[in-house]
PDB file of N, CA and C in Angstrom:
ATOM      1  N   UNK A   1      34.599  31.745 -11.974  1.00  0.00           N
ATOM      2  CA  UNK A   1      34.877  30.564 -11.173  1.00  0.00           C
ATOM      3  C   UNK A   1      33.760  29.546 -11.389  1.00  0.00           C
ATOM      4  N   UNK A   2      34.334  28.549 -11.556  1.00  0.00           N
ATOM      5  CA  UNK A   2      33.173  26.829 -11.755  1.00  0.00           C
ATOM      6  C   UNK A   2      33.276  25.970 -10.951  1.00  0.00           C
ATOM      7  N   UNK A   3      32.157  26.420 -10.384  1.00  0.00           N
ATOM      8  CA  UNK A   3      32.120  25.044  -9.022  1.00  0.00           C
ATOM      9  C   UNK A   3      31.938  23.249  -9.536  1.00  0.00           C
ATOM     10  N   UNK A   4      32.308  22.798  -8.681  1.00  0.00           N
ATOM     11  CA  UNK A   4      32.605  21.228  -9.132  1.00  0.00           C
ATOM     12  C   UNK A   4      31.165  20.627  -9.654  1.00  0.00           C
ATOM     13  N   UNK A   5      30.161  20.814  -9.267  1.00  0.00           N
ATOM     14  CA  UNK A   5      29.105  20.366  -9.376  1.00  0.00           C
ATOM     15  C   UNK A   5      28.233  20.726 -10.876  1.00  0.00           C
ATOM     16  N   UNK A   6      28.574  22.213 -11.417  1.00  0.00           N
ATOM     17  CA  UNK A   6      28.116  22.559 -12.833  1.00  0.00           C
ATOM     18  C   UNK A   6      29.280  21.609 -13.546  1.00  0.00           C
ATOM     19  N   UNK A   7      30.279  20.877 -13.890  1.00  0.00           N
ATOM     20  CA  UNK A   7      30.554  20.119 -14.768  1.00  0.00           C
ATOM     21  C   UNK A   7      30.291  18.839 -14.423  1.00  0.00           C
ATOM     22  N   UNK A   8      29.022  18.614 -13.725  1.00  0.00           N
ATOM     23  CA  UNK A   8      28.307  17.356 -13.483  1.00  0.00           C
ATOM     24  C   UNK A   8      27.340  16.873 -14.722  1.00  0.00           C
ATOM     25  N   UNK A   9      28.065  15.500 -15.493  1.00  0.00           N
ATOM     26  CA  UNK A   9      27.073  15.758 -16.220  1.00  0.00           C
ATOM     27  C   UNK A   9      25.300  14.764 -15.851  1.00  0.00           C
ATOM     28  N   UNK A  10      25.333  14.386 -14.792  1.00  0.00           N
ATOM     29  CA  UNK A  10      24.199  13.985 -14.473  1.00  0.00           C
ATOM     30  C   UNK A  10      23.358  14.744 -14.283  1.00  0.00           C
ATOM     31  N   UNK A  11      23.937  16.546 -14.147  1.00  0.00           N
ATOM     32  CA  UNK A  11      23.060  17.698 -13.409  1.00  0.00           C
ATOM     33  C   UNK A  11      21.695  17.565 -14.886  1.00  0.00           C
ATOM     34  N   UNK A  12      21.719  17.712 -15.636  1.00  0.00           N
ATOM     35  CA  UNK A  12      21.028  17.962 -16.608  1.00  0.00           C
ATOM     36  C   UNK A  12      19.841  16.960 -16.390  1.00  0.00           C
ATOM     37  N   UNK A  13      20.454  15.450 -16.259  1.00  0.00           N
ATOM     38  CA  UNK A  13      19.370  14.588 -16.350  1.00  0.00           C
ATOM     39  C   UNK A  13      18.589  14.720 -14.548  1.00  0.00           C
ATOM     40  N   UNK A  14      19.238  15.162 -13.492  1.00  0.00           N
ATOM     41  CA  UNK A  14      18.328  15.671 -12.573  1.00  0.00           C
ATOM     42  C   UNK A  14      17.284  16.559 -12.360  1.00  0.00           C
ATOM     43  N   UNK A  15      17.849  17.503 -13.970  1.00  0.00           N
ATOM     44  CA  UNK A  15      16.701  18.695 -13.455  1.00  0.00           C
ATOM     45  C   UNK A  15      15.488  18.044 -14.214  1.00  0.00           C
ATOM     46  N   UNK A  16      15.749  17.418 -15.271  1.00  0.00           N
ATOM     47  CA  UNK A  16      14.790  16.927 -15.840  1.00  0.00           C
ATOM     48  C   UNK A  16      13.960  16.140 -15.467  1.00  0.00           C
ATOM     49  N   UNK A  17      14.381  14.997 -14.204  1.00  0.00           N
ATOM     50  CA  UNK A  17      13.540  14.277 -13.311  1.00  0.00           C
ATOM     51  C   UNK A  17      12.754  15.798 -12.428  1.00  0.00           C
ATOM     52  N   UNK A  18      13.473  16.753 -12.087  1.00  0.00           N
ATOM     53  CA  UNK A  18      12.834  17.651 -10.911  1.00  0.00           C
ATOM     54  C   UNK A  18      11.876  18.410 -11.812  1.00  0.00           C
ATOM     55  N   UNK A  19      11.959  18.659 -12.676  1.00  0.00           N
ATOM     56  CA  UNK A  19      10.733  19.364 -13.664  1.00  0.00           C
ATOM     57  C   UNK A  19       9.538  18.400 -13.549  1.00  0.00           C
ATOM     58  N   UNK A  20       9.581  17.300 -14.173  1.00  0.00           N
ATOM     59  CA  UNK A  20       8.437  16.192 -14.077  1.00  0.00           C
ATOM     60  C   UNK A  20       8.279  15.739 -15.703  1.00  0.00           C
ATOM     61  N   UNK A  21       8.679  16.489 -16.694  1.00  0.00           N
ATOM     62  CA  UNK A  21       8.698  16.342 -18.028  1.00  0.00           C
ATOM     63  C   UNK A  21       8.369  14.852 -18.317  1.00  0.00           C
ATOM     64  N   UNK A  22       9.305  14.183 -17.556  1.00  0.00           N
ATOM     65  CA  UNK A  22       9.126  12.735 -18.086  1.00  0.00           C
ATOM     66  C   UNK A  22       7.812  12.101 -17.850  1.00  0.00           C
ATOM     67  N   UNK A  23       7.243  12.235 -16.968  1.00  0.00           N
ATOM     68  CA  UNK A  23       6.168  11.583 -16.590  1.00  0.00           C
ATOM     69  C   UNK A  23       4.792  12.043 -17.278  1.00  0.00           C
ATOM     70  N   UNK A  24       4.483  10.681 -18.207  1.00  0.00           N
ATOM     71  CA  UNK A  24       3.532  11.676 -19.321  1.00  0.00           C
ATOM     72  C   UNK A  24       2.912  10.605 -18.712  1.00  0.00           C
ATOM     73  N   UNK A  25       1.476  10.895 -19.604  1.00  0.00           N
ATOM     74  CA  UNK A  25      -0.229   9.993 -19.800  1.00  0.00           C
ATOM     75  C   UNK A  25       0.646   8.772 -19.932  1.00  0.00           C
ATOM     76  N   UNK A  26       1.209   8.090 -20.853  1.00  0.00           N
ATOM     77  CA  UNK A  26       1.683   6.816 -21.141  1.00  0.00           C
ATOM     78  C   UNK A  26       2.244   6.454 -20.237  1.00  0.00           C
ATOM     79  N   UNK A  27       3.202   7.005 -19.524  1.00  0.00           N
ATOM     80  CA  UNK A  27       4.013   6.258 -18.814  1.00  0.00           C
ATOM     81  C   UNK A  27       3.284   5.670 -17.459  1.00  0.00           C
ATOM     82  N   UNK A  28       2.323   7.097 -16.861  1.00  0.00           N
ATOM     83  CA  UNK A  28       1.486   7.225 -15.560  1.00  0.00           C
ATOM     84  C   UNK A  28       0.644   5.794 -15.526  1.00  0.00           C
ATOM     85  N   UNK A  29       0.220   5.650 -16.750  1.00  0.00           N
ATOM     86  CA  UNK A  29      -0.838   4.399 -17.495  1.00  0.00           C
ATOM     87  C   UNK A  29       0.118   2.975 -17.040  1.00  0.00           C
ATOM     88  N   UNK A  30       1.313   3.399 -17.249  1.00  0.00           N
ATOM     89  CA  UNK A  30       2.076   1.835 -17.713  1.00  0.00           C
ATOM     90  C   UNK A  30       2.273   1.588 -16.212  1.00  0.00           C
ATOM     91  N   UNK A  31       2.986   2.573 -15.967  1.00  0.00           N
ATOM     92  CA  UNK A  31       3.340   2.109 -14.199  1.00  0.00           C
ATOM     93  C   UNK A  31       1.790   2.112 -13.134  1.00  0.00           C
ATOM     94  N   UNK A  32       0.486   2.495 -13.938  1.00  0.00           N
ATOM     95  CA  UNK A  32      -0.346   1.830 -12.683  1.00  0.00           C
ATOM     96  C   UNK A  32      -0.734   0.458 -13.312  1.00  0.00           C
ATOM     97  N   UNK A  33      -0.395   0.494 -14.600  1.00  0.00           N
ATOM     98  CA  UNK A  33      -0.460  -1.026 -14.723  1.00  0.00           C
ATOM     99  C   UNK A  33      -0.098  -2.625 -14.230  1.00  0.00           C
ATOM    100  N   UNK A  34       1.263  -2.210 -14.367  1.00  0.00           N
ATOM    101  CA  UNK A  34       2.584  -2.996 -13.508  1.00  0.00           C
ATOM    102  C   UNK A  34       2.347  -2.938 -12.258  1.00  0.00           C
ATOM    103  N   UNK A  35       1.821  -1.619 -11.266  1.00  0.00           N
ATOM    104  CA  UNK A  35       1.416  -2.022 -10.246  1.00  0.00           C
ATOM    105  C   UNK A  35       0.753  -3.208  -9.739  1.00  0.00           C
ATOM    106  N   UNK A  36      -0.581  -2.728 -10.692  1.00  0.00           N
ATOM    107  CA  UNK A  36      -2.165  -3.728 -10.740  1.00  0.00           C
ATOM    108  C   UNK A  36      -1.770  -5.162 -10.605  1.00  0.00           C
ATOM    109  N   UNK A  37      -0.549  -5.226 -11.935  1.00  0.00           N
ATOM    110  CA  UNK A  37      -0.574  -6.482 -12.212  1.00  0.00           C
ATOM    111  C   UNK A  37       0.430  -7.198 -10.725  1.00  0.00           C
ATOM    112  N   UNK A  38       1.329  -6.857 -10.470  1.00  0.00           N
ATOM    113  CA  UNK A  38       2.105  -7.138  -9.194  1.00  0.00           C
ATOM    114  C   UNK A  38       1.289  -7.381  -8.153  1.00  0.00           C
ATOM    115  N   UNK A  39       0.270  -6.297  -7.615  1.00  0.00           N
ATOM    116  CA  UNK A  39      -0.943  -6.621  -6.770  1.00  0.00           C
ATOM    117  C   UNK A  39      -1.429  -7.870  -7.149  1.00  0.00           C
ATOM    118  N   UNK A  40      -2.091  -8.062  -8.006  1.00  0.00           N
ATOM    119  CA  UNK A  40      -3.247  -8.867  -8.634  1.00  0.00           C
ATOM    120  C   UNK A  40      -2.012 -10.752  -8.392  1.00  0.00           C
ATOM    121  N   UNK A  41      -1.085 -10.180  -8.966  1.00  0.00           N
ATOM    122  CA  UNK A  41      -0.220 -11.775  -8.717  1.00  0.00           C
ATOM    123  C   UNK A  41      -0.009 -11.882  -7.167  1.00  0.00           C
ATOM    124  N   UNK A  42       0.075 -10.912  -6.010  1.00  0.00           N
ATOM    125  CA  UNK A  42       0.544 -11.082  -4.834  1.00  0.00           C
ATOM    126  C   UNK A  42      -0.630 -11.578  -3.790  1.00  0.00           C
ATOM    127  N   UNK A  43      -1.854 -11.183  -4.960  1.00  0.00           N
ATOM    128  CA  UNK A  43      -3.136 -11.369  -4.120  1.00  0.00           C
ATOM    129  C   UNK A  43      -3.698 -12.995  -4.318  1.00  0.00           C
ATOM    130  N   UNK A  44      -3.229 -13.306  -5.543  1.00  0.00           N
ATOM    131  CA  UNK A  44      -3.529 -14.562  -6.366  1.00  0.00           C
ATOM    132  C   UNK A  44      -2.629 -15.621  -5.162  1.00  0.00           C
ATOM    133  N   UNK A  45      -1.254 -15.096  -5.272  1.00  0.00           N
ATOM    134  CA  UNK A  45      -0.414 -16.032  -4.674  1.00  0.00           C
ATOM    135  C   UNK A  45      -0.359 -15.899  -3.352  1.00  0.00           C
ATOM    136  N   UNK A  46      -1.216 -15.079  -2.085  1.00  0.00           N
ATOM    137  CA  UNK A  46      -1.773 -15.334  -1.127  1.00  0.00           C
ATOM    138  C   UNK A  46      -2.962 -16.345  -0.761  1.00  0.00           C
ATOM    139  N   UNK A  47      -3.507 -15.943  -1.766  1.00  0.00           N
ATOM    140  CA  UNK A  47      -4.911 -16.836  -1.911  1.00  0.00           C
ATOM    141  C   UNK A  47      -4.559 -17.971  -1.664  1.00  0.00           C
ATOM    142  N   UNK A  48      -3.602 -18.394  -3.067  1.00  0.00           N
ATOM    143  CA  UNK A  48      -3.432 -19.803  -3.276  1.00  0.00           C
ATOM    144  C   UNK A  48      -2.265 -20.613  -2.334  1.00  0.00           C
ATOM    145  N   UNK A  49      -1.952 -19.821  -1.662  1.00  0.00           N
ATOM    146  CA  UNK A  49      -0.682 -20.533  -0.177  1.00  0.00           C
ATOM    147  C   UNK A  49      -1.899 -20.603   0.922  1.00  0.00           C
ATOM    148  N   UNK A  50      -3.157 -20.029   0.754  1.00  0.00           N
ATOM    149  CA  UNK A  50      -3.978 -20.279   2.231  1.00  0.00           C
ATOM    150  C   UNK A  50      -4.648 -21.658   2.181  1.00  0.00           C
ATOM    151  N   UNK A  51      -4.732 -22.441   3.123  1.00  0.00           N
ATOM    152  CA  UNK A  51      -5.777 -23.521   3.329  1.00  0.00           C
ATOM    153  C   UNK A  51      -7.344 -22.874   3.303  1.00  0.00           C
ATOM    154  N   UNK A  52      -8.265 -22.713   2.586  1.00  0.00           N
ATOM    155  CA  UNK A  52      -9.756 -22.277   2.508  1.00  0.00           C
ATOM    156  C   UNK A  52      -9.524 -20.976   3.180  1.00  0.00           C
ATOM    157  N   UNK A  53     -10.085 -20.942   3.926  1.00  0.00           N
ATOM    158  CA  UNK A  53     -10.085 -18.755   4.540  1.00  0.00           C
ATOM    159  C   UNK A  53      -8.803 -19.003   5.504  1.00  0.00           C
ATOM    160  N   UNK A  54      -7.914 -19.675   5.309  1.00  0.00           N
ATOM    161  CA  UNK A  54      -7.013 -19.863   6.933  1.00  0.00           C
ATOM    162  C   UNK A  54      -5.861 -19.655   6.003  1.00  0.00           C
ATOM    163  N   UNK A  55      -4.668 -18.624   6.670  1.00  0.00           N
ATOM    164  CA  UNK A  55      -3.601 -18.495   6.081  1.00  0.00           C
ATOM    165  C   UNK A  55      -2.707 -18.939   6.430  1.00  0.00           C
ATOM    166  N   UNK A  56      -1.512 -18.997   6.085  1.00  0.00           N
ATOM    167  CA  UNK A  56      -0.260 -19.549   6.231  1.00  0.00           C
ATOM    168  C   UNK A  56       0.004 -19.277   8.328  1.00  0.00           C
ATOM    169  N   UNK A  57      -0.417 -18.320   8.440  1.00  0.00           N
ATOM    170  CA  UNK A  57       0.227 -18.348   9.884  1.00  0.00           C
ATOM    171  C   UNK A  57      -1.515 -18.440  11.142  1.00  0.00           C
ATOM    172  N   UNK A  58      -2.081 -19.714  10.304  1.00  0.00           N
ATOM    173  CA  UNK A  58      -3.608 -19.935  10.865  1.00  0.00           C
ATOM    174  C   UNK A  58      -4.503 -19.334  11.195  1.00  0.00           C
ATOM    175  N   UNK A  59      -4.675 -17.687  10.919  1.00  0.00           N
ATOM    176  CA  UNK A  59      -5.445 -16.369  10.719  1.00  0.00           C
ATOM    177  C   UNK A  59      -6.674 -16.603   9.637  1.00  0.00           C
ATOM    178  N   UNK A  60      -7.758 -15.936  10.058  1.00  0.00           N
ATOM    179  CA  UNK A  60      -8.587 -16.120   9.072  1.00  0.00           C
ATOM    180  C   UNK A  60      -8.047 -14.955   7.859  1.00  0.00           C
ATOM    181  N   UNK A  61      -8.179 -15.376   6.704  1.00  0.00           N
ATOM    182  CA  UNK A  61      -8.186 -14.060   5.416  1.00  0.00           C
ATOM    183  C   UNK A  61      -8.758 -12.578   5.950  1.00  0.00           C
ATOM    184  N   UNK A  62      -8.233 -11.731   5.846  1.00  0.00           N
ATOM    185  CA  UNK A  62      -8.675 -10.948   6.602  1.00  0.00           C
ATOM    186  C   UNK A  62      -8.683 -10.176   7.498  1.00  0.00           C
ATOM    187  N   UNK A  63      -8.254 -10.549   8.424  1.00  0.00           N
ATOM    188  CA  UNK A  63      -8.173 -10.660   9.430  1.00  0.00           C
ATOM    189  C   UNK A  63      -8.090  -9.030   9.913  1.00  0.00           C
ATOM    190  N   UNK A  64      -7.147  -8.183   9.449  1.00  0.00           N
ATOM    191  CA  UNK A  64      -6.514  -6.634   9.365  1.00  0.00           C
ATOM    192  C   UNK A  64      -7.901  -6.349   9.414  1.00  0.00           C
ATOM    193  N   UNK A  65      -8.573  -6.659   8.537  1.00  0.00           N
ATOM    194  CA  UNK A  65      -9.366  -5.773   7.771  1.00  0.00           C
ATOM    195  C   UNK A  65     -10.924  -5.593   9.185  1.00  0.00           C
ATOM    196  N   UNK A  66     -10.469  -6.648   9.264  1.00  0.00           N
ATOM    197  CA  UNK A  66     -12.071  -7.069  10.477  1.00  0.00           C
ATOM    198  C   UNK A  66     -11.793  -6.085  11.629  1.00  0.00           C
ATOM    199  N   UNK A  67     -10.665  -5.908  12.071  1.00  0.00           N
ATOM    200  CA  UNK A  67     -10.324  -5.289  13.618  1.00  0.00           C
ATOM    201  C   UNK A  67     -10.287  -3.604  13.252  1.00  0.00           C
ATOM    202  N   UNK A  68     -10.390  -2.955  12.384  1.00  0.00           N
ATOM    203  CA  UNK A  68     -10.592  -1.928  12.279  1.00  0.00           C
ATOM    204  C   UNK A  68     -11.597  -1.655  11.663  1.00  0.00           C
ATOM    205  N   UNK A  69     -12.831  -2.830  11.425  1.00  0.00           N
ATOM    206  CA  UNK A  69     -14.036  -2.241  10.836  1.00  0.00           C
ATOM    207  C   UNK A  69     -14.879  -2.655  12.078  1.00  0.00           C
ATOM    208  N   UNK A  70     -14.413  -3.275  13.420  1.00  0.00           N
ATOM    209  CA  UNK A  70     -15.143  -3.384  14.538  1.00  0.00           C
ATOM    210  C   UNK A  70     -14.711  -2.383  15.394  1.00  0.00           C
ATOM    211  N   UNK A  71     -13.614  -1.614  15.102  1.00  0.00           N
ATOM    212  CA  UNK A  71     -13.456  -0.413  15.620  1.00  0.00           C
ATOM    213  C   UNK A  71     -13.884   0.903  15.165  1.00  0.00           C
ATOM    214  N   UNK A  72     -14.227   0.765  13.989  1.00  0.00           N
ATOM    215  CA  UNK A  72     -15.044   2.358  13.317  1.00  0.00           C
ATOM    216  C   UNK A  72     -16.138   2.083  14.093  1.00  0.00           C
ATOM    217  N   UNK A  73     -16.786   0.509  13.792  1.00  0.00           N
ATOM    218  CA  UNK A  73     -18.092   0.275  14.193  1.00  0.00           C
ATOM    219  C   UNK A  73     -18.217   0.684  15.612  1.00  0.00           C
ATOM    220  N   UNK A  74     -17.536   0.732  16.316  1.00  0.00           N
ATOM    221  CA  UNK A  74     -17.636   0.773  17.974  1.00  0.00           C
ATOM    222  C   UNK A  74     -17.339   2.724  17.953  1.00  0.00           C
ATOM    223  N   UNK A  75     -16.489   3.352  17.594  1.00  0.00           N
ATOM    224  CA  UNK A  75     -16.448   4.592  17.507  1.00  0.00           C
ATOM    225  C   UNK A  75     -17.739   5.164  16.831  1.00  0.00           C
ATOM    226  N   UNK A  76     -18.607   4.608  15.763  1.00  0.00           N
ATOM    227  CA  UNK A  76     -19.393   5.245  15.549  1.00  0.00           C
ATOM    228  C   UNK A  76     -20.741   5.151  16.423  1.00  0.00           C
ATOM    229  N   UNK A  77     -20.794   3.792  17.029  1.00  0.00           N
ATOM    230  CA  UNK A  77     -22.135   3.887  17.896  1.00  0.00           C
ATOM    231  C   UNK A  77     -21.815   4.804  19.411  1.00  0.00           C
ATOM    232  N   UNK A  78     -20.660   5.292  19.513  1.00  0.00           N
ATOM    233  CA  UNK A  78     -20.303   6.232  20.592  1.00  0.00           C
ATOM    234  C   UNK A  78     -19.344   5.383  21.798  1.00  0.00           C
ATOM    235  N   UNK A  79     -18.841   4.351  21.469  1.00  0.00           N
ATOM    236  CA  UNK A  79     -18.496   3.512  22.186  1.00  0.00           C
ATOM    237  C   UNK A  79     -16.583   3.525  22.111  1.00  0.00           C
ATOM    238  N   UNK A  80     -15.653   4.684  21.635  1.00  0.00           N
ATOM    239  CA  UNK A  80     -14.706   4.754  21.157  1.00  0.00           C
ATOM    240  C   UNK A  80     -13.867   4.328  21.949  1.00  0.00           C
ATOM    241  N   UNK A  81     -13.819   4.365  23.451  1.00  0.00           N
ATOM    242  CA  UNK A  81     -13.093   3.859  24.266  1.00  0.00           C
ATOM    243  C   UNK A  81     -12.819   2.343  24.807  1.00  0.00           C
ATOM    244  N   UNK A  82     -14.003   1.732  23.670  1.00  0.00           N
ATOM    245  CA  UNK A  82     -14.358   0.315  24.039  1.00  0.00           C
ATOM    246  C   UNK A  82     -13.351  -0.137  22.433  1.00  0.00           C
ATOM    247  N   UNK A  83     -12.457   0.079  21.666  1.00  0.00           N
ATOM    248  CA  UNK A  83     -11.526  -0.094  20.586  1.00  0.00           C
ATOM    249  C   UNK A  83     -10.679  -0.478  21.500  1.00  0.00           C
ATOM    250  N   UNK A  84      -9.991  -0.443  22.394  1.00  0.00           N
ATOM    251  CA  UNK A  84      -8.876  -1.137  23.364  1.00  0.00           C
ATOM    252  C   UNK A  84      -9.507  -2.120  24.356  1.00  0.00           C
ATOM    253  N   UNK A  85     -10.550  -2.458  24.659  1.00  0.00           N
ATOM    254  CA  UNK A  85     -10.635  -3.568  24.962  1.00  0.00           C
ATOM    255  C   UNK A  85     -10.867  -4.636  23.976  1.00  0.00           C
ATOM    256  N   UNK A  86      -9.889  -5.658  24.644  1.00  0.00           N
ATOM    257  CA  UNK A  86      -9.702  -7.176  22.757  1.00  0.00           C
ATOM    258  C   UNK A  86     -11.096  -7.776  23.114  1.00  0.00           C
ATOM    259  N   UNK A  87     -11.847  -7.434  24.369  1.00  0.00           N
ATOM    260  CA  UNK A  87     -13.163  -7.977  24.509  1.00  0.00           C
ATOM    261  C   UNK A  87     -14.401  -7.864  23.987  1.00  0.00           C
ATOM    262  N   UNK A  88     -14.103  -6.446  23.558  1.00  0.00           N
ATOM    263  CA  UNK A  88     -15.401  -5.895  22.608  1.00  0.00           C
ATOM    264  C   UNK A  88     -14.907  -5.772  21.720  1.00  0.00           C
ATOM    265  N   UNK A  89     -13.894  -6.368  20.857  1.00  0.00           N
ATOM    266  CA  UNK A  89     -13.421  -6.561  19.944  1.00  0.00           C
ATOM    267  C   UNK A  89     -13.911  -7.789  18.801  1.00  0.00           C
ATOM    268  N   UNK A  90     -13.947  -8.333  19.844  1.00  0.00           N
ATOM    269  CA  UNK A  90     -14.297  -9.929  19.361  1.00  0.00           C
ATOM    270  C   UNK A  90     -16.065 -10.442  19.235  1.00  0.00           C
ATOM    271  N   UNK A  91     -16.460 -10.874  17.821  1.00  0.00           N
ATOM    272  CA  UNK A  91     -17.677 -10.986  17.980  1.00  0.00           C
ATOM    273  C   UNK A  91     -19.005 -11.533  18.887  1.00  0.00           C
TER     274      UNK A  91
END
């Protein structure tokens, strides 16, 4: 008896994605490339839509990046419960 699914002929090219075969040195290379480069244009074309450090929605550049490095900073001087107040948040 032959179940419907062994005269699949995509089954073959699935196992071959589920092995990993395909994914060699070259390819691993190409696709962090294309990444880079996608980054590198998304970062370019943020840049260049901001007015000087002020972005499109009047935020300084940044901005993400600041509120969780004033919160390590506050967790590491022992102060962890002071990360929810926006008061000791702010410089």
């Amino acid at each position: 008896m032959t179940h419907f699914w062994q005269a699949v002929p995509w089954q073959e090219s699935w196992q071959e994605l589920r092995t990993g075969r395909w994914l060699t040195a070259a390819r691993a290379r190409t696709y962090s490339l294309i990444l880079l480069a996608f980054y590198a244009l998304a970062t370019i074309g943020w840049i260049a839509l901001s007015n000087g450090i002020i972005d499109r929605n009047g935020k300084p550049i940044g901005t993400d990046f600041s509120s969780f490095y004033a919160a390590g900073s506050l967790a590491l001087e022992g102060h962890a419960t002071a990360i929810y107040d926006m008061a000791a948040l702010r410089p």
